[in-house]
Protein backbone atom coordinates (compact mmCIF):
# COMPACT_ATOMS: atom_id res chain seq x y z
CA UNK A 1 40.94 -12.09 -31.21
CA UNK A 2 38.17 -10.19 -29.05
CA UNK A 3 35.72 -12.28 -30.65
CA UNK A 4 37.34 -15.32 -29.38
CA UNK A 5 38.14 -14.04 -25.94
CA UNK A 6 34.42 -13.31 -25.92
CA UNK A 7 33.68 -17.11 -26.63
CA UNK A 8 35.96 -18.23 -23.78
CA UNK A 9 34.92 -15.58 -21.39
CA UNK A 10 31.16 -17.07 -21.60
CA UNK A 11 32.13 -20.67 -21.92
CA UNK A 12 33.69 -20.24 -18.59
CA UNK A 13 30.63 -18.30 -17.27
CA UNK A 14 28.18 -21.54 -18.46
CA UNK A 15 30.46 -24.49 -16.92
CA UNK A 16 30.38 -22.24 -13.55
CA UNK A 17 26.30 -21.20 -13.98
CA UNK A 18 25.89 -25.70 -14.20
CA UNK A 19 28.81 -26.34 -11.28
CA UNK A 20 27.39 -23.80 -9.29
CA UNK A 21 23.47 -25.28 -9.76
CA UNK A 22 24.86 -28.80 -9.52
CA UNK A 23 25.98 -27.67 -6.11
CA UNK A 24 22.69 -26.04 -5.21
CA UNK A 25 21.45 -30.13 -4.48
CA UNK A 26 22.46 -30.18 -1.24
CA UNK A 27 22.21 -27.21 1.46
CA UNK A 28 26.15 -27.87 2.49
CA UNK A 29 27.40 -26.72 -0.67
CA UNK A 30 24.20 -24.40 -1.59
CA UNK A 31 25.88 -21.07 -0.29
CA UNK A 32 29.05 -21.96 -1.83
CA UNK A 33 26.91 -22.81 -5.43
CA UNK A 34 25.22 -19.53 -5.51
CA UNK A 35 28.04 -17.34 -5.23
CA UNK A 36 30.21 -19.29 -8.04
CA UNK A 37 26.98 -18.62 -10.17
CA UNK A 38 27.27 -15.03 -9.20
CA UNK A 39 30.63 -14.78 -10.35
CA UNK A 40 30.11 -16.64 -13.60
CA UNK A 41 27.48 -14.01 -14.47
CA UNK A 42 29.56 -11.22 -13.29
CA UNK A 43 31.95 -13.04 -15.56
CA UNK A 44 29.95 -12.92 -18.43
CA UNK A 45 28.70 -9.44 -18.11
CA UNK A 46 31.96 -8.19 -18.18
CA UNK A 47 33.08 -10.06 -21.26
CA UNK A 48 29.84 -8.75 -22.79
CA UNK A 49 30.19 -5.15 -21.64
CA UNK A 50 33.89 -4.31 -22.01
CA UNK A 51 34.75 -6.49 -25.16
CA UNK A 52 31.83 -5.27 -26.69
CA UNK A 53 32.57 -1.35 -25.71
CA UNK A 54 28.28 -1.17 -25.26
CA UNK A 55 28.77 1.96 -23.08
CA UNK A 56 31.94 3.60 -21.64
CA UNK A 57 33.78 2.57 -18.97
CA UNK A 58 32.39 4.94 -16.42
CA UNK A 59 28.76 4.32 -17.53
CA UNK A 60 29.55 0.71 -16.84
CA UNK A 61 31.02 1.19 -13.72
CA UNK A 62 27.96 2.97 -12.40
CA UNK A 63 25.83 0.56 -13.82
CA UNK A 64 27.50 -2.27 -11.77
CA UNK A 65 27.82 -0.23 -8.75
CA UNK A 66 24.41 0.73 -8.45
CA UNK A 67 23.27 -2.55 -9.55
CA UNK A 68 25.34 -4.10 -6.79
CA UNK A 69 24.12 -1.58 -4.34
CA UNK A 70 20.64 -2.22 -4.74
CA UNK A 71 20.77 -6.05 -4.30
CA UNK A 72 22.87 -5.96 -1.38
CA UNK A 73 20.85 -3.67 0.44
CA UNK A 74 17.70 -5.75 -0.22
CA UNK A 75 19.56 -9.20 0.88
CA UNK A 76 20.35 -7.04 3.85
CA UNK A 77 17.01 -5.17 4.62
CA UNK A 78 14.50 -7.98 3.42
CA UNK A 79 13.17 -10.19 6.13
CA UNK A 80 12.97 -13.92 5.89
CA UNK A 81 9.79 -13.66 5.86
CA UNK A 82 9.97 -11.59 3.21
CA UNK A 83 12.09 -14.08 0.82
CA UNK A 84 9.40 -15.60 -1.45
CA UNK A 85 8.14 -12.24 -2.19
CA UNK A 86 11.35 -10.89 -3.16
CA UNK A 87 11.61 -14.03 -5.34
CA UNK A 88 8.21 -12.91 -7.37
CA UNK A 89 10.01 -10.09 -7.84
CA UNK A 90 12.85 -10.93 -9.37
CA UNK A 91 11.63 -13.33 -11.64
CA UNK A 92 9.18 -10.05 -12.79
CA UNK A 93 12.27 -8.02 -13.03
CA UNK A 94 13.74 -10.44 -15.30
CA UNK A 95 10.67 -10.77 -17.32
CA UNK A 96 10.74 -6.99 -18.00
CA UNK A 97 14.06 -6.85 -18.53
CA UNK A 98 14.09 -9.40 -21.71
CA UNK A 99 10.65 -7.61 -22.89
CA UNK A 100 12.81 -4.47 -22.81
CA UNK A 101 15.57 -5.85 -24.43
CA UNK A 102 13.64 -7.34 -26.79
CA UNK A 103 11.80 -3.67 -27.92
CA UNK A 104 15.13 -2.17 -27.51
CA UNK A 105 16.44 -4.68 -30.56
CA UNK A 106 13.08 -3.28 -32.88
CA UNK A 107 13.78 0.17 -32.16
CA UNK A 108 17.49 -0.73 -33.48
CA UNK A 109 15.94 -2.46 -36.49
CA UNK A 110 13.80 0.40 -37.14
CA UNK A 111 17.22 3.22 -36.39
CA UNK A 112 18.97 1.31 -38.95
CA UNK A 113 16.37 0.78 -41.56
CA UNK A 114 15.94 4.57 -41.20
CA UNK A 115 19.31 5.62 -41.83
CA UNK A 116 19.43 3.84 -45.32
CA UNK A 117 19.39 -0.50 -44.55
CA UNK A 118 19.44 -3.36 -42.47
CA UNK A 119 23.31 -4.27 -41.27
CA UNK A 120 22.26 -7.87 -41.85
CA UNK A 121 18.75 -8.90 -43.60
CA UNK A 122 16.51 -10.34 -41.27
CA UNK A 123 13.75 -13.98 -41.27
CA UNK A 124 11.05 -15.46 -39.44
CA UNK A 125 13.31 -16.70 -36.97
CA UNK A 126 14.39 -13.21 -35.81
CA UNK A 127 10.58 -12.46 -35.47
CA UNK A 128 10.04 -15.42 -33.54
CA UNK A 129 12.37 -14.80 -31.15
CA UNK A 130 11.73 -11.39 -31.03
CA UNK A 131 8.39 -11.94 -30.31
CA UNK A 132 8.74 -14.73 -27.45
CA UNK A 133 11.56 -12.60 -25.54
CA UNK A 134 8.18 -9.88 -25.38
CA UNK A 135 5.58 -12.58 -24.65
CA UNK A 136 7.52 -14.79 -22.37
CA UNK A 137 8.68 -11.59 -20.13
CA UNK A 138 5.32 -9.83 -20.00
CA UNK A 139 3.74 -12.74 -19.05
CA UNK A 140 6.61 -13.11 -16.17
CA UNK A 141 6.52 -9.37 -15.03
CA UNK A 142 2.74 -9.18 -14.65
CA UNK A 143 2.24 -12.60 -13.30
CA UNK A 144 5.19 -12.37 -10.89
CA UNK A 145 3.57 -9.28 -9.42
CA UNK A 146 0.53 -10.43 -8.70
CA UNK A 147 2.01 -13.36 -7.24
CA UNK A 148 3.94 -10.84 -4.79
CA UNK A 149 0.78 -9.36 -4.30
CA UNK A 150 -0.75 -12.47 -2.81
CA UNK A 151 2.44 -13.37 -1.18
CA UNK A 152 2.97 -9.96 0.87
CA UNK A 153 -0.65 -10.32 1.34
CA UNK A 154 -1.28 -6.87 -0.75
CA UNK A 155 -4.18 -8.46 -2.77
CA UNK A 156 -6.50 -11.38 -1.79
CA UNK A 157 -4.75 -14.89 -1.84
CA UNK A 158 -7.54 -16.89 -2.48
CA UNK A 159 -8.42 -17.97 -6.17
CA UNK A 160 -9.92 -15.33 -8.18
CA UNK A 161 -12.30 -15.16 -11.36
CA UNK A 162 -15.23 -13.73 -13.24
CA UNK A 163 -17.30 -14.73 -15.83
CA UNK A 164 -15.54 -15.28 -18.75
CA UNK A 165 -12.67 -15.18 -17.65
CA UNK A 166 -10.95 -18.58 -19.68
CA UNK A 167 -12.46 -17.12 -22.60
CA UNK A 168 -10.72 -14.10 -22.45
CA UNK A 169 -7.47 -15.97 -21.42
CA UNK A 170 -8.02 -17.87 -24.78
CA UNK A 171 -8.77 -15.07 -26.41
CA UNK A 172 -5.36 -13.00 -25.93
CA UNK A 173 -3.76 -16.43 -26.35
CA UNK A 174 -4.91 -16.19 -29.81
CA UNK A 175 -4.38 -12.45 -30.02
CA UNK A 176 -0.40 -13.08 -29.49
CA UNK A 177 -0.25 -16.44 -31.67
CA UNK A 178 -1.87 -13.98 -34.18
CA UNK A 179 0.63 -11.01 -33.96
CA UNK A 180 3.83 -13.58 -33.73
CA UNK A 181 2.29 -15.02 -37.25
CA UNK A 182 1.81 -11.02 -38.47
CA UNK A 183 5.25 -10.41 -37.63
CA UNK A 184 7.00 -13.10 -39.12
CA UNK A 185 4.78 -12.57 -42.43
CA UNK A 186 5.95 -9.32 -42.59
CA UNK A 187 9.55 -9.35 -41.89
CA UNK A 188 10.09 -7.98 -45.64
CA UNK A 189 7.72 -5.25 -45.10
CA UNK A 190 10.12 -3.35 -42.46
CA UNK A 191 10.20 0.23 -43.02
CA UNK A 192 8.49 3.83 -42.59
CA UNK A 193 9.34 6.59 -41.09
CA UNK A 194 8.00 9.39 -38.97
CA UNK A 195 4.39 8.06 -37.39
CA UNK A 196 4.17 5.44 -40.08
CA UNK A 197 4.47 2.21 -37.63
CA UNK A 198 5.89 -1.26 -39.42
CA UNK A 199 4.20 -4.40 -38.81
CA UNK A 200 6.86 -5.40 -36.13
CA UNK A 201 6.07 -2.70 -34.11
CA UNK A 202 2.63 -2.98 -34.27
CA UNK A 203 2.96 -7.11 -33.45
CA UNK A 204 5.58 -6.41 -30.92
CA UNK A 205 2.86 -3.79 -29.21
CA UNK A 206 -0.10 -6.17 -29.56
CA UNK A 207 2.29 -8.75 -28.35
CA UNK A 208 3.24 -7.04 -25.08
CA UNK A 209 -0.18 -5.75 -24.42
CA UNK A 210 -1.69 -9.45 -24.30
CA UNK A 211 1.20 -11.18 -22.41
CA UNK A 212 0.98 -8.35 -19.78
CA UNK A 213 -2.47 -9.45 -19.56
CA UNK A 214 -2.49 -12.94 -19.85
CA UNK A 215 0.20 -12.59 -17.56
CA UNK A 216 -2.42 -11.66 -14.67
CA UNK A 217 -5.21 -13.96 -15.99
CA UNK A 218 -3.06 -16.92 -15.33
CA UNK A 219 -1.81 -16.22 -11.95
CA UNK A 220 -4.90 -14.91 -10.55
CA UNK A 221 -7.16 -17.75 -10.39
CA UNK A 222 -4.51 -19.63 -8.54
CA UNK A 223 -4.97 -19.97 -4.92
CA UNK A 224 -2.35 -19.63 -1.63
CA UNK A 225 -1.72 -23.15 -1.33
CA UNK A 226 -0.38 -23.32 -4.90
CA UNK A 227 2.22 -20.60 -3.68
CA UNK A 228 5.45 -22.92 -4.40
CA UNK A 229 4.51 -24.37 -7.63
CA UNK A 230 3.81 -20.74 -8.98
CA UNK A 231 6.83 -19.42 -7.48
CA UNK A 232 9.22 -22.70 -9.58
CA UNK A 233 7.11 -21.82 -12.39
CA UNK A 234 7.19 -18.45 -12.69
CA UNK A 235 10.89 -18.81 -12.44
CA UNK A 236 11.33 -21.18 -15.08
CA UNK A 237 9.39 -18.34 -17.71
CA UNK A 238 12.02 -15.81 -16.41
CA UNK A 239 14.71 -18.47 -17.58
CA UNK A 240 13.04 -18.66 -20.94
CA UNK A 241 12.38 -15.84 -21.38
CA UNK A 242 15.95 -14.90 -20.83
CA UNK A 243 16.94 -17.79 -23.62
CA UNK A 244 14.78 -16.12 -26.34
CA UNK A 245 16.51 -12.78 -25.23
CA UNK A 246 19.87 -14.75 -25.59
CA UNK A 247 18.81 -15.52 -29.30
CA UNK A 248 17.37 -12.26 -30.19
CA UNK A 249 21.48 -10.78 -29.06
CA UNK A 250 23.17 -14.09 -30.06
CA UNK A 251 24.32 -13.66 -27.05
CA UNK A 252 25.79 -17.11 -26.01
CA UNK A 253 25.84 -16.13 -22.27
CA UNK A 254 22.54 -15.70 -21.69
CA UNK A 255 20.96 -18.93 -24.05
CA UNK A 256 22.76 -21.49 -21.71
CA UNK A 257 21.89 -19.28 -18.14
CA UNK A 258 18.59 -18.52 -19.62
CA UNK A 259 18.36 -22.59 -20.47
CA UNK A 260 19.32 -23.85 -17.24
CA UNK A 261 16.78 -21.44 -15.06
CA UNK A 262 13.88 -22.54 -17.27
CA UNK A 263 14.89 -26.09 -17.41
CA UNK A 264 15.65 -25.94 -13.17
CA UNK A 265 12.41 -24.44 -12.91
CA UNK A 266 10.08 -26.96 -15.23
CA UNK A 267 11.99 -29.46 -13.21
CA UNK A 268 11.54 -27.82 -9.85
CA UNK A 269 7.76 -27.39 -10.89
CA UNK A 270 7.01 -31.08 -11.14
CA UNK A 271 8.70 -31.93 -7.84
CA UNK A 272 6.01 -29.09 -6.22
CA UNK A 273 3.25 -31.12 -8.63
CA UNK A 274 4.25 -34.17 -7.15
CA UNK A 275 4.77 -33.23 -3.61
CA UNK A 276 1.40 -31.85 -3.59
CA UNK A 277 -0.29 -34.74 -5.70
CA UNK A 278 -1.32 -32.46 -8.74
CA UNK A 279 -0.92 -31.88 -11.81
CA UNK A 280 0.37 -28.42 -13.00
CA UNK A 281 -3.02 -27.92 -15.26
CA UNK A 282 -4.91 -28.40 -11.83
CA UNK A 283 -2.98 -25.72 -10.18
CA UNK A 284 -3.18 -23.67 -12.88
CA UNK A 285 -7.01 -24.09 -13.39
CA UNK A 286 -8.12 -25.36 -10.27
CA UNK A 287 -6.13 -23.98 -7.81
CA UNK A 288 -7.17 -23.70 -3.76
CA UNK A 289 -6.66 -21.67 -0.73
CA UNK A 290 -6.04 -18.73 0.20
CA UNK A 291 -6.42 -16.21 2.62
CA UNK A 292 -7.04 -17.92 6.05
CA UNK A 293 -9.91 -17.41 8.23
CA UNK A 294 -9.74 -14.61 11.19
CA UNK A 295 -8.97 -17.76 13.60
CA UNK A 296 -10.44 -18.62 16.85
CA UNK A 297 -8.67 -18.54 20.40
CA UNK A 298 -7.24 -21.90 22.35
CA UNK A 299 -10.40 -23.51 23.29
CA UNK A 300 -12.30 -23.55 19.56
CA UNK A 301 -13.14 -27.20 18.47
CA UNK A 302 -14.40 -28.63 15.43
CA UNK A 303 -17.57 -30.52 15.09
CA UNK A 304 -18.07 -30.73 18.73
CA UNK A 305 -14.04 -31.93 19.13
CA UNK A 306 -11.83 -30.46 21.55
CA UNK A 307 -8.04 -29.99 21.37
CA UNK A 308 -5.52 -30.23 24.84
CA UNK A 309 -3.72 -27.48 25.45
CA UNK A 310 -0.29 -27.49 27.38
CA UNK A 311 2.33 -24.97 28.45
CA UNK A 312 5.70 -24.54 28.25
CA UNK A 313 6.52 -26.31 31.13
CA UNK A 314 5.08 -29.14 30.32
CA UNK A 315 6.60 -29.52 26.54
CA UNK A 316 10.32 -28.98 28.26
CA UNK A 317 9.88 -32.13 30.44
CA UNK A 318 8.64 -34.27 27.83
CA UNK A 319 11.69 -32.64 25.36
CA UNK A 320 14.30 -33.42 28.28
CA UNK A 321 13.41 -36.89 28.81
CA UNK A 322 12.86 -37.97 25.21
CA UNK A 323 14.84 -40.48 22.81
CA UNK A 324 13.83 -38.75 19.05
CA UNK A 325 12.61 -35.27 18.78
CA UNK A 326 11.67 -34.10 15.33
CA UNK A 327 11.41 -30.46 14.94
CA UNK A 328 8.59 -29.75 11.94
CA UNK A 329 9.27 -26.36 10.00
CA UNK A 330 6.17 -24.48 8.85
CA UNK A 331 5.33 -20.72 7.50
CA UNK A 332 4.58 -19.95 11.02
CA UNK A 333 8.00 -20.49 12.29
CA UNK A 334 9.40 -18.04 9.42
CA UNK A 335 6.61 -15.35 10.38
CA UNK A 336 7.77 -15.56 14.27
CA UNK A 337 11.59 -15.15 13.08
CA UNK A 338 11.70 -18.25 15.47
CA UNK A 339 14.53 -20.77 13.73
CA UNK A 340 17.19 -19.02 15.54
CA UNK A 341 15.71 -20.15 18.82
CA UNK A 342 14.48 -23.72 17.09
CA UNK A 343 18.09 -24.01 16.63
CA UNK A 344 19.07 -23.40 20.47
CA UNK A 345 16.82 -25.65 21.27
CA UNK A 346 17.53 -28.26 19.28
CA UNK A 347 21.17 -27.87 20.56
CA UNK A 348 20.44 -27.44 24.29
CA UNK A 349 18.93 -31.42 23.87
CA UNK A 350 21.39 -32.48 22.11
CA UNK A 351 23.52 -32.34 25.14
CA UNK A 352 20.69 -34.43 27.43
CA UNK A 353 21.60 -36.40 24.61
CA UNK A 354 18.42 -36.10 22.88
CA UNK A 355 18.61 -37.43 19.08
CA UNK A 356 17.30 -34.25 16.95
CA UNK A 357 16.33 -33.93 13.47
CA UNK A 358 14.39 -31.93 11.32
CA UNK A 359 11.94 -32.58 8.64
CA UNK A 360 11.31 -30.63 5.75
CA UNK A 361 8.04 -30.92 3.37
CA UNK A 362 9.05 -30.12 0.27
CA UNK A 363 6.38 -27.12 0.04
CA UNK A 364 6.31 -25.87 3.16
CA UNK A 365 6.36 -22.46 3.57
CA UNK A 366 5.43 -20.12 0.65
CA UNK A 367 8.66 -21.18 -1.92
CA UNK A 368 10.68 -23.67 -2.74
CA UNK A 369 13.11 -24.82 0.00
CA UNK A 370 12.15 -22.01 2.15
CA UNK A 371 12.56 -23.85 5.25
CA UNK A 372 15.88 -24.94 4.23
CA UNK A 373 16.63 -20.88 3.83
CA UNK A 374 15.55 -20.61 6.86
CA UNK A 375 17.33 -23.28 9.18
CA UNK A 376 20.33 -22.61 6.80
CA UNK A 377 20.11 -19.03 7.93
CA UNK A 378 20.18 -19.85 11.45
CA UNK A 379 23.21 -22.62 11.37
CA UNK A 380 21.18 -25.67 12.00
CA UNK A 381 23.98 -28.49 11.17
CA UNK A 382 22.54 -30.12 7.68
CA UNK A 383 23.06 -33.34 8.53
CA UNK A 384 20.10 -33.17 10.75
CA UNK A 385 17.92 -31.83 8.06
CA UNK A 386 15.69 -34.29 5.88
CA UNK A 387 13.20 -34.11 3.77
CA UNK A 388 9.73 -35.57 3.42
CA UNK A 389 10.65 -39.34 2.09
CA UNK A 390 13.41 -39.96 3.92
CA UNK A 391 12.17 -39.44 7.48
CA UNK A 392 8.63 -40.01 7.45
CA UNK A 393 9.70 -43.78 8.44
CA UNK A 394 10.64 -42.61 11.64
CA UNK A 395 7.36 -40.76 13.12
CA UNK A 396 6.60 -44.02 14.39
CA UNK A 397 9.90 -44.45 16.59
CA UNK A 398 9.50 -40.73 17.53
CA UNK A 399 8.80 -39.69 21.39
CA UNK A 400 7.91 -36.25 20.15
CA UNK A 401 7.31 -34.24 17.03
CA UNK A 402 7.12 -30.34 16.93
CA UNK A 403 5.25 -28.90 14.73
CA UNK A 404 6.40 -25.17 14.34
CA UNK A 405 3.43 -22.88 12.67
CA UNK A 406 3.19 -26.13 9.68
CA UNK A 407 -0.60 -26.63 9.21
CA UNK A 408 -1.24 -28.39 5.58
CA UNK A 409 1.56 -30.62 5.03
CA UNK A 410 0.89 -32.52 8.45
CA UNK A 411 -2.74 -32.83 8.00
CA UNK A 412 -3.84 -36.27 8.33
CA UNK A 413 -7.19 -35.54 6.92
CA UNK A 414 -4.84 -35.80 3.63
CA UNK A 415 -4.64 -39.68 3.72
CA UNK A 416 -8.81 -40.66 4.35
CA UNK A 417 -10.80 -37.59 3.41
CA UNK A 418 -11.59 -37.37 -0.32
CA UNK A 419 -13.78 -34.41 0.12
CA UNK A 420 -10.82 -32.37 1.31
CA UNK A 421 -8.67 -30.36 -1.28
CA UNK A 422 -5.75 -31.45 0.05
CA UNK A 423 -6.64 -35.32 -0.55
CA UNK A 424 -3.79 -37.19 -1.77
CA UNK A 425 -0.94 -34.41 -0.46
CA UNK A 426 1.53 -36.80 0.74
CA UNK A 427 2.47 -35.66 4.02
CA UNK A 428 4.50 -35.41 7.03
CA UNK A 429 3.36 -38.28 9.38
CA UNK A 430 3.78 -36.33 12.18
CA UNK A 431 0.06 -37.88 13.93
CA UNK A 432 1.98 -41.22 14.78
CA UNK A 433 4.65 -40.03 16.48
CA UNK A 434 3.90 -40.89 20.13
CA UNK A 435 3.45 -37.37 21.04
CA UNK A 436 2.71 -34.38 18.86
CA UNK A 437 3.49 -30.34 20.23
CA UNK A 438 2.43 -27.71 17.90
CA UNK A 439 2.87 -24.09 18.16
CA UNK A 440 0.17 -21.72 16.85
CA UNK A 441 -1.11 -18.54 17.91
CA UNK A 442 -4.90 -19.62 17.09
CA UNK A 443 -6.91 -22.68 15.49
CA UNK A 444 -6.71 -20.74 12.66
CA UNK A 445 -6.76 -23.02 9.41
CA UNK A 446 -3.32 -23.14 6.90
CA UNK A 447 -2.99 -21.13 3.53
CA UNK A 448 -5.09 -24.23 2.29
CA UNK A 449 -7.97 -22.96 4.38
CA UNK A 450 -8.89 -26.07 5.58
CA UNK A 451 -9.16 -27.48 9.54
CA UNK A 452 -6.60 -30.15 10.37
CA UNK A 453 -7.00 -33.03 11.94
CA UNK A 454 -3.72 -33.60 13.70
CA UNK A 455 -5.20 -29.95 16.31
CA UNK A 456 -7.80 -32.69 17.50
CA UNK A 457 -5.80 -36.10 17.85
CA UNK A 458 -5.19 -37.79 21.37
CA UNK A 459 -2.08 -37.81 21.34
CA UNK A 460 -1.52 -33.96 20.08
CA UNK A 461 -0.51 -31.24 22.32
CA UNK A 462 -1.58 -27.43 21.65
CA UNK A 463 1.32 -24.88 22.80
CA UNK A 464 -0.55 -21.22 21.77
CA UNK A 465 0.66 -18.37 21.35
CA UNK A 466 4.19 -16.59 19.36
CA UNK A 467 6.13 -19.26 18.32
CA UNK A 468 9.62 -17.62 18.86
CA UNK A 469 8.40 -16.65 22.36
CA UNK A 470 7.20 -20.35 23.17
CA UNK A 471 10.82 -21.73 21.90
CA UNK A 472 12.34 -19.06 24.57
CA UNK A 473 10.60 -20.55 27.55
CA UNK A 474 10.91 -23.91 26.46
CA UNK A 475 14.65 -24.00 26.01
CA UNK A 476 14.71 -21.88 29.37
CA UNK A 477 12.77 -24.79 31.00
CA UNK A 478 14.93 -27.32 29.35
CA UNK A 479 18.22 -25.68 30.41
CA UNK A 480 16.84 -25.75 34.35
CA UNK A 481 16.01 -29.07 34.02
């Protein structure tokens, strides 16, 4: 009977972990879709916890409650800004976690083997997924912090190697194929006592030792730019290695959850791949960006070409007396807190009746549908928000386009110039609307590292300084108009 209630209680928990994703396709239902995954987990771990009497009830209790605690004061206290960071972290956390979990299940193999045999005997396959649960979440901890550590800015975001480097990256490849093998071999061979270690604990050490490493070999030599894809990626190894964790308990829970994060995140990968015009063995190998330059003031040019600067003034008459305004979303917006006064804006000409939309690149900013986050958080209706394919059409029809603190995804140097490293990008075509505003502090380059083009077009209008402080005295001018 518990058993069975068990089986219900986490079939329940997996159709609302694949309603709730299913709703995460559209940002109307996306708030709604989180929390029913929420519950379905909370559903789950209490089936797992209680049913299975793991720990008492107060132990459990506390566990929740501090576990609650902690992630409600961080969605609280953490910035927007700070959002993609906090992502790399949790997809480390959950890499540890199943690593831990994963040890924790040896050191119960070894506790019963010690007090006189195995409950049930154990095969390769138990090895195997022992071993991946270690490998995939090492790899996801340490790789997940580094990537935090170029996020926040802590370490260097440009690509980093040495000499040797892919060597060594092979090598502890092999190193982990070879103690996965060593394991399985060996299953029969589990025993010892005292200091006497058994082969699984020696693989399972060797294993976590080289996908720790490997872990920060294969995120370091990826650049800025490559942010988003790393971020979906990294993601999809916490959901895997959450299904091999899943396996290890038979835990039926956390195989489909654990399933539908990695396959999300493979899925969510190629759309960054494909948004950006790479493949993911380029942006793992041959990735770009990074840290930009220390920037230049309003009146820098490039290659003897000069950019127009205007003022607020000026960008609130043409706003006022314009058909189509598209409002562009970049990092820069989300690093001025400025969508909250985008979104005044955008509503103070919609009564000149002004027709107002927004576009979204699909890697703009530093994850995946972090402008949507964004404009989400700051109530901007979604039907005005659309992404790259369906409004590029309309730049041509467009009086003005603002461009707030986006830099790579509306370079048009990605259409003509193959020497650039963002050749091919497809873009927003925000260079033929008939105007173009964009809001920048400098003539800094993007997280690519490269100038843009679109800073040095005719028909492009340079508004410097803080972007949330530009918005003000826009929509101040626009309301006096």
């Amino acid at each position: 009977m518990k058993q069975n209630l068990i089986e219900i209680a986490y079939l329940v928990s997996a159709i609302m972990f694949i309603y709730g994703l299913k709703r995460l396709q559209s940002p109307a239902t996306a708030r709604k879709g989180n929390q029913l995954a929420a519950l379905g987990m909370l559903v789950a771990v209490v089936a797992t916890l209680f049913l299975h009497q793991i720990l008492t009830p107060i132990q459990m209790i506390t566990g929740v409650v501090i576990g609650s605690g902690i992630g409600a004061l961080l969605a609280k206290r953490v910035e927007m800004t700070g959002m993609p960071e906090l992502v790399a972290a949790f997809n480390g956390f959950g890499g540890i976690a199943s690593a831990l979990v994963a040890g924790a299940e040896i050191a119960k193999i070894l506790a019963e083997v010690s007090s006189g045999g195995l409950a049930e005997p154990l095969d390769g396959v138990d090895a195997v997924t022992i071993s991946l649960s270690i490998l995939i979440g090492m790899v996801t901890f340490t790789g997940s912090f580094v990537a935090f550590g170029k996020l926040s800015e802590r370490i260097s975001g440009n690509p980093m190697s040495f000499p040797g480097m892919r060597f060594l990256t092979l090598l502890f490849v092999a190193a982990a194929i070879g103690a996965i093998a060593w394991m399985t071999m060996n299953m029969d061979a589990i025993g010892g006592t005292g200091l006497v270690l058994t082969p699984m604990v020696e693989a399972g050490i060797v294993i976590a030792i080289a996908g720790a490493l490997l872990g920060i070999l294969l995120v370091i030599p990826i650049g800025g730019a490559d942010m988003p894809v790393v971020v979906a990626l990294l993601n999809s190894y916490s959901g895997m290695a959450a299904a091999a964790t899943g396996f290890v308990l038979d835990n039926t829970a956390l195989i489909v959850s654990g399933a539908l994060v990695g396959a999300s995140g493979l899925i969510l990968t190629n759309i960054m791949c494909e948004a950006m015009n790479r493949s993911l063995f380029n942006v793992l190998v041959g990735g770009f960006g990074g840290d930009a330059g220390s920037g230049s003031g309003p009146s820098a040019s490039s290659e003897g070409l000069t950019v127009n600067s205007t003022s607020a003034d000026d960008v609130a008459i043409l706003l006022s007396y314009a058909n189509k305004v598209i409002f562009v979303p970049g990092y820069g917006m989300a690093v001025a807190q400025a969508q909250h006064a985008v979104r005044e804006l955008a509503e103070e000409l919609a009564k000149k009746d002004v027709e107002v939309k927004f576009a979204v690149h699909p890697v703009a900013g530093r994850m995946p549908g972090h402008m949507n986050v964004l404009l989400a958080e700051a109530n901007v209706p979604y039907d005005q928000l659309f992404e790259m394919d369906e409004i590029n059409a309309e730049f041509e029809t467009t009086d003005v386009a603002v461009v707030i603190g986006a830099n790579d995804v509306v370079n048009p140097a990605a259409r003509h110039d193959k020497a650039s490293p963002i050749y091919g990008m497809p873009i927003l075509n925000v260079d033929q609307a008939s105007t173009a505003i964009v809001l920048k502090r400098s003539m800094r380059p993007g997280y690519a590292g490269v100038d843009n083009e679109l800073f040095y077009k005719p028909n492009t209008q340079m508004l410097f300084g803080d972007a949330k402080e530009s918005i003000v005295k826009v929509t101040n001018e626009v309301k006096a108009l």
